[in-house]
N, C-alpha and C. Protein backbone atom coordinates (compact mmCIF):
# COMPACT_ATOMS: atom_id res chain seq x y z
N UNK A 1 0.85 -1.16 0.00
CA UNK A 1 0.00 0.00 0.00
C UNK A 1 0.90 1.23 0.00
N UNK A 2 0.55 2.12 -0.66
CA UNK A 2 1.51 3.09 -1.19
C UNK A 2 0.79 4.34 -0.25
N UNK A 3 1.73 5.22 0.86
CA UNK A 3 1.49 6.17 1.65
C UNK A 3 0.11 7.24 1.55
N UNK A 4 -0.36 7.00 -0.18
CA UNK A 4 -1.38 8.68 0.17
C UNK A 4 -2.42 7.21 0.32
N UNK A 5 -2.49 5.75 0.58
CA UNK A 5 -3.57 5.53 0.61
C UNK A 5 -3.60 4.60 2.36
N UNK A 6 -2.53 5.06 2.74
CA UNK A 6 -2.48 4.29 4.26
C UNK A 6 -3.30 5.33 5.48
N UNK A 7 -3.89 4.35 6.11
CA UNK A 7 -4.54 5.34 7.10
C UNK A 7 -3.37 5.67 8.18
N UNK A 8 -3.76 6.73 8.14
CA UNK A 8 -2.65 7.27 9.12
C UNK A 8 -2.38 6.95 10.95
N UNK A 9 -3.15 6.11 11.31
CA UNK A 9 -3.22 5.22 12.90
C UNK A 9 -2.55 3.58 12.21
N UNK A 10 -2.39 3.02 11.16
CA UNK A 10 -2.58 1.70 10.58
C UNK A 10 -1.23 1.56 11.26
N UNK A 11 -0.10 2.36 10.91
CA UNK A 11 1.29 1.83 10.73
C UNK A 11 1.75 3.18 11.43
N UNK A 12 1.65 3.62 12.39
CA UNK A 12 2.20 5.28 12.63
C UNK A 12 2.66 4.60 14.11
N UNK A 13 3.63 4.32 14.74
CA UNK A 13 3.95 3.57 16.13
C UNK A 13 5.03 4.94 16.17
N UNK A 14 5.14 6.10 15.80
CA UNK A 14 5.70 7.24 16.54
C UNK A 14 4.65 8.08 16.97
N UNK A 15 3.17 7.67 16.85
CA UNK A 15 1.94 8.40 17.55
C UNK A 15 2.38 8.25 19.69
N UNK A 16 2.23 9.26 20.52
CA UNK A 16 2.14 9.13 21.58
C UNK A 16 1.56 8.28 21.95
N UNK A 17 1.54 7.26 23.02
CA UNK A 17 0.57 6.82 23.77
C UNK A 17 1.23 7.09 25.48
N UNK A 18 -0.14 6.51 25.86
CA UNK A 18 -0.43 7.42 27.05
C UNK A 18 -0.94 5.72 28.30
N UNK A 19 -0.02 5.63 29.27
CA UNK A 19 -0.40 4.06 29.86
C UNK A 19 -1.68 4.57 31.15
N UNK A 20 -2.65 3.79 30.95
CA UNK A 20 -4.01 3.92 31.69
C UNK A 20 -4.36 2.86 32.55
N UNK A 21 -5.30 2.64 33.17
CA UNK A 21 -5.80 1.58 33.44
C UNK A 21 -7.50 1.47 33.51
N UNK A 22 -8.51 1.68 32.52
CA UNK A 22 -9.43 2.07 32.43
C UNK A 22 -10.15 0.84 32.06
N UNK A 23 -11.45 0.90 32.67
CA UNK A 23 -12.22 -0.05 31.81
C UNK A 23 -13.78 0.79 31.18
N UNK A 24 -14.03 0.22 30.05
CA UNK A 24 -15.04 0.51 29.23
C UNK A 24 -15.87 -0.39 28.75
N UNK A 25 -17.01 -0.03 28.78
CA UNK A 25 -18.26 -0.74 28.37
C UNK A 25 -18.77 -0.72 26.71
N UNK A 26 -19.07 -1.32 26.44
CA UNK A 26 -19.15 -1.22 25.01
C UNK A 26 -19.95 -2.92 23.95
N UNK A 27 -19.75 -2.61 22.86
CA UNK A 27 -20.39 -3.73 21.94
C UNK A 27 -19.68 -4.23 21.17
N UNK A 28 -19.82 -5.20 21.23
CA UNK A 28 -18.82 -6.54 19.48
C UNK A 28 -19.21 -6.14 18.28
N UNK A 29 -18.77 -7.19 17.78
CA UNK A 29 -19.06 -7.56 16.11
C UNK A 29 -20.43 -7.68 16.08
N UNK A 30 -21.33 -8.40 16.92
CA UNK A 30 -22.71 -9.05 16.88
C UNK A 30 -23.51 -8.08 18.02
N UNK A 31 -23.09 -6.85 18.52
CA UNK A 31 -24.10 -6.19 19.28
C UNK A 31 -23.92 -7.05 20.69
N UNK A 32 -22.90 -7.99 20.80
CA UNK A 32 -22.81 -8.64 22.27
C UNK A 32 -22.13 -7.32 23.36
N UNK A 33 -22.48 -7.37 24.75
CA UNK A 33 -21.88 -6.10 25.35
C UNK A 33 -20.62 -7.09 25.46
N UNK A 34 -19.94 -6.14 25.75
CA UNK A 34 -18.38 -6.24 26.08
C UNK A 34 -17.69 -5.42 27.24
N UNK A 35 -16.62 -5.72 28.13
CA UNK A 35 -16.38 -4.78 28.65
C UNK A 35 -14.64 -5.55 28.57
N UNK A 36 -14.16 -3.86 28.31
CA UNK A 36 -12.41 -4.01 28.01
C UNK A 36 -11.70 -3.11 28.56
N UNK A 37 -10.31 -3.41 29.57
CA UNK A 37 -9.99 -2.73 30.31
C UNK A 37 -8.09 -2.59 29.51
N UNK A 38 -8.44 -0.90 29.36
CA UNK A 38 -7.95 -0.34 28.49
C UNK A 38 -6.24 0.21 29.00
N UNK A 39 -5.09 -0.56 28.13
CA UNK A 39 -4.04 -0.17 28.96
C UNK A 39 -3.20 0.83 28.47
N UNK A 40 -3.07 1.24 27.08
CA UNK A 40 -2.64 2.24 26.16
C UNK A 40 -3.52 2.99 25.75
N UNK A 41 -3.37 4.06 25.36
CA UNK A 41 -4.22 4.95 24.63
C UNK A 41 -4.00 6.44 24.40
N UNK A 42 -4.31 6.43 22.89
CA UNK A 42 -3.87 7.52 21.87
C UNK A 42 -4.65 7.97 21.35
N UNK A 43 -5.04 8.79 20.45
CA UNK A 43 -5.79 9.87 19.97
C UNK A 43 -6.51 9.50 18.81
N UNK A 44 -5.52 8.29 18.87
CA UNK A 44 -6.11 7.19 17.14
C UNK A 44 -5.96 5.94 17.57
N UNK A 45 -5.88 5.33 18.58
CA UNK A 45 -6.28 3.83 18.77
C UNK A 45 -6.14 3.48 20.59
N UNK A 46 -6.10 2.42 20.59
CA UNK A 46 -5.41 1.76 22.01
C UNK A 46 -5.29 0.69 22.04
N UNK A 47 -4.67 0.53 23.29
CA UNK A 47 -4.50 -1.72 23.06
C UNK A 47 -5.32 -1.71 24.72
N UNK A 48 -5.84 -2.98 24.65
CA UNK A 48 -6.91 -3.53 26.02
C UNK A 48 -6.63 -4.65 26.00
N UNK A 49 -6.73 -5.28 27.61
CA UNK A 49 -7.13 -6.84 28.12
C UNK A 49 -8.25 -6.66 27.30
N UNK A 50 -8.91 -7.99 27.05
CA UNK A 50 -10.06 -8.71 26.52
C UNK A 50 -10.44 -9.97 27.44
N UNK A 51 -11.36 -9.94 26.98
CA UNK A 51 -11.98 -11.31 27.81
C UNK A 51 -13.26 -11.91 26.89
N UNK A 52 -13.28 -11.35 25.92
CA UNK A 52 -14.55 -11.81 24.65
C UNK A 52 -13.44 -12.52 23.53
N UNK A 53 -14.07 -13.26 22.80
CA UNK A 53 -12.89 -13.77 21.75
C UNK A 53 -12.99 -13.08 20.64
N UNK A 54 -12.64 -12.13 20.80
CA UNK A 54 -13.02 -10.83 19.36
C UNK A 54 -11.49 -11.54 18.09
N UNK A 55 -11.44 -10.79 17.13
CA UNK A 55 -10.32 -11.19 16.37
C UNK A 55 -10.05 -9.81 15.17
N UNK A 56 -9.12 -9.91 14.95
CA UNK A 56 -8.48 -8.89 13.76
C UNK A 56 -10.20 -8.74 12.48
N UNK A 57 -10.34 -7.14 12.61
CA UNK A 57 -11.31 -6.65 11.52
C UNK A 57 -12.72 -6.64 12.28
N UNK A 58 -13.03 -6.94 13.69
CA UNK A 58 -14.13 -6.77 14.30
C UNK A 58 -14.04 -5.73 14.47
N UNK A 59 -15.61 -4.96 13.90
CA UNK A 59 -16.35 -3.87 14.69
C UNK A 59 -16.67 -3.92 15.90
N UNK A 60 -16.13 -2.61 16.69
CA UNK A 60 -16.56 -2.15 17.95
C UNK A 60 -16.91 -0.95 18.08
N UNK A 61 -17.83 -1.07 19.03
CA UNK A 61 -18.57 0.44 19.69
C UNK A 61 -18.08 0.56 21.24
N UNK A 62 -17.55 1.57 21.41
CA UNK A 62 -17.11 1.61 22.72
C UNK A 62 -17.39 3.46 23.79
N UNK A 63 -17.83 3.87 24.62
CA UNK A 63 -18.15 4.38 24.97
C UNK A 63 -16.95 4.79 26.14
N UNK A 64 -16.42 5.71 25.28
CA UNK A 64 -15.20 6.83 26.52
C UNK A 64 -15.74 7.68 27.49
N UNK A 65 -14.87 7.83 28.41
CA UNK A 65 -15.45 8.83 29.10
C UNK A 65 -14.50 10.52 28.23
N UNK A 66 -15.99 11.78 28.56
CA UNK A 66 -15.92 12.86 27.71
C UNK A 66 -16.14 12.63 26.11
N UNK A 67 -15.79 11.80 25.78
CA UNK A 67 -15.76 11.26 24.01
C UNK A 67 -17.47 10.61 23.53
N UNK A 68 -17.69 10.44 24.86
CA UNK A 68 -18.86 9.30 24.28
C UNK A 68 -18.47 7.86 23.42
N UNK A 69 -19.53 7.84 22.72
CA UNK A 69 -19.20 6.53 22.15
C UNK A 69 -18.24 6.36 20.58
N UNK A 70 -17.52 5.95 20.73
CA UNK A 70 -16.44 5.53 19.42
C UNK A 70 -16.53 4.46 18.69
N UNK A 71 -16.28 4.66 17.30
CA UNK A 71 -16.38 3.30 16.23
C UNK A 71 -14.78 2.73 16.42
N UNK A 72 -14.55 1.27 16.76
CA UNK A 72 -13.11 1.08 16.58
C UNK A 72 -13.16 -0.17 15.57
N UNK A 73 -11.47 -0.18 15.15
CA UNK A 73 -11.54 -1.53 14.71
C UNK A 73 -10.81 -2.83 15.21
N UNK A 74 -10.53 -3.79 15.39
CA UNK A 74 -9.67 -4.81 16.17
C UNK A 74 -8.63 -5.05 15.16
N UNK A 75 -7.68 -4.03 14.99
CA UNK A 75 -5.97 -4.59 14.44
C UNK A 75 -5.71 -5.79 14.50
N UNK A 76 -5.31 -5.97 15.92
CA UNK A 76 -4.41 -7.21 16.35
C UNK A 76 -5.16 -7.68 17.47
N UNK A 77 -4.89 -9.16 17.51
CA UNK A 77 -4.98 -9.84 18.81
C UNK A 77 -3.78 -10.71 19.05
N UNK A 78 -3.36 -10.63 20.32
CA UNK A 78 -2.28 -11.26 20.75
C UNK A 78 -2.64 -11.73 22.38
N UNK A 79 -3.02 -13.32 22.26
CA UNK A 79 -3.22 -14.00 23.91
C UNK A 79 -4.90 -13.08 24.60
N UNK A 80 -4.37 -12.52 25.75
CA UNK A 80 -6.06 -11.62 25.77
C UNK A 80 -5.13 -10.21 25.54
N UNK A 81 -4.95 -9.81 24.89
CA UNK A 81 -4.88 -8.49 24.38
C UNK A 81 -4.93 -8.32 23.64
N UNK A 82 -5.84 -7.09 23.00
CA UNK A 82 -6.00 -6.67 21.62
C UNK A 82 -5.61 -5.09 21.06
N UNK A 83 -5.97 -4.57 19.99
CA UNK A 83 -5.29 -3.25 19.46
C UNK A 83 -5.99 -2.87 18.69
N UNK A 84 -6.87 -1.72 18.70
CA UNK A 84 -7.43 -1.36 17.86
C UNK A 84 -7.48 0.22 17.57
N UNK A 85 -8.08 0.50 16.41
CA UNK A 85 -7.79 1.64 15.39
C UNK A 85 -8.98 2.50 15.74
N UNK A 86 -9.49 3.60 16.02
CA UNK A 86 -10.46 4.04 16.57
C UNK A 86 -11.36 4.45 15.01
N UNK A 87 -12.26 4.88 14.26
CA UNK A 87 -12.15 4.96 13.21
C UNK A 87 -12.36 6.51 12.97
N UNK A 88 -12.39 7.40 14.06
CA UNK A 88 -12.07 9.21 13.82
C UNK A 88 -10.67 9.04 14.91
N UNK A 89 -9.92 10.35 14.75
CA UNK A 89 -9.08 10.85 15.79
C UNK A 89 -10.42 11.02 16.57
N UNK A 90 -9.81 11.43 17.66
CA UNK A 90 -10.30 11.75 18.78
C UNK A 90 -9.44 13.30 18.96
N UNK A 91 -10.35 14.59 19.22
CA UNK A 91 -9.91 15.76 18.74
C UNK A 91 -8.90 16.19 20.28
N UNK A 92 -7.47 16.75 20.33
CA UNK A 92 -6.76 16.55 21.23
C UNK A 92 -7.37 17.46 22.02
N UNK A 93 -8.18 18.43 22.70
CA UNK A 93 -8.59 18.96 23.72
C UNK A 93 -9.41 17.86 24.71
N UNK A 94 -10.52 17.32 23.76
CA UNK A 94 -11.35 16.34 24.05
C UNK A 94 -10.35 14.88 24.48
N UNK A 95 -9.29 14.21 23.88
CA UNK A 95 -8.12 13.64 24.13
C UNK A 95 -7.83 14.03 25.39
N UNK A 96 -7.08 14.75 25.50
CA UNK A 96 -6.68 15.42 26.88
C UNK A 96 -7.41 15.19 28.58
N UNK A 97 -8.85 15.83 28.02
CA UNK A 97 -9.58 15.76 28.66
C UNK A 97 -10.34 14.14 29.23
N UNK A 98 -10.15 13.82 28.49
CA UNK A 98 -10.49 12.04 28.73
C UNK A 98 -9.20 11.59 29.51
N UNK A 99 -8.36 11.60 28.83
CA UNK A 99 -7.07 10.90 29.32
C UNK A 99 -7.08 11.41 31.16
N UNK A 100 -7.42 12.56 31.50
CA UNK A 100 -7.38 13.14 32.94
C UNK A 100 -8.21 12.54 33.62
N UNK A 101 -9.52 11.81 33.15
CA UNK A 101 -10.43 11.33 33.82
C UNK A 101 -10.00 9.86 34.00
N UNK A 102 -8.93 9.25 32.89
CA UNK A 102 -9.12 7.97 33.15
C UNK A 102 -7.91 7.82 34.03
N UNK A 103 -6.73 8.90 33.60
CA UNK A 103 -5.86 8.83 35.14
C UNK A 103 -5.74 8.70 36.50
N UNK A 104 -7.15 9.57 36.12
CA UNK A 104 -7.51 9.65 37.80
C UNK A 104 -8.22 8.40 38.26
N UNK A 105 -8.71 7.73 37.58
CA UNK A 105 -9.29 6.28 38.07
C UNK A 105 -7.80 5.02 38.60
N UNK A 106 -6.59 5.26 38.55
CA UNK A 106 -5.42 4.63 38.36
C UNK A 106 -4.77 4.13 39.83
């Protein structure tokens, strides 16, 4: 895939991330609830424990705190952890502002 057509979260591992310990409520591939406790997180994705057997290309709906609810996608799975691509940035004031709330849960 040639750069003007790569999404820019796909392959970008010089994006910040930010180590949390959050958990979030949210939905699968099939509308099953889910809940994933979130250990990275960036402005364009994060990686989480899992405990559902989700896999690479599942849709998720997940509900941040300040952000509301987000479209993601499941990158990777590796053992129970997974990685996924959020499918907007998340705008950095609003970023910011989340990230403070989930710190403070830590």
């Amino acid at each position: 895939m040639n750069d003007a057509n790569r999404s820019p979260a796909s392959d970008d591992r010089s994006v910040s991330r930010n180590d949390v310990s959050y958990r979030v409520r949210g939905f699968g591939p099939s509308a099953e609830p889910l809940t994933l406790r979130i250990l990275n997180m960036s402005a364009l994705g994060l990686m989480a424990y899992r405990d559902a057997p989700l896999q690479p290309g599942d849709r998720l709906r997940l509900t941040l705190p300040v952000v509301g609810v987000v479209a993601a996608e499941v990158r990777w799975v590796k053992e129970d952890r997974l990685g996924c691509e959020l499918d907007r940035p998340i705008p950095l004031g609003n970023y910011y502002e989340m990230l403070a709330t989930m710190i403070e849960d830590i």
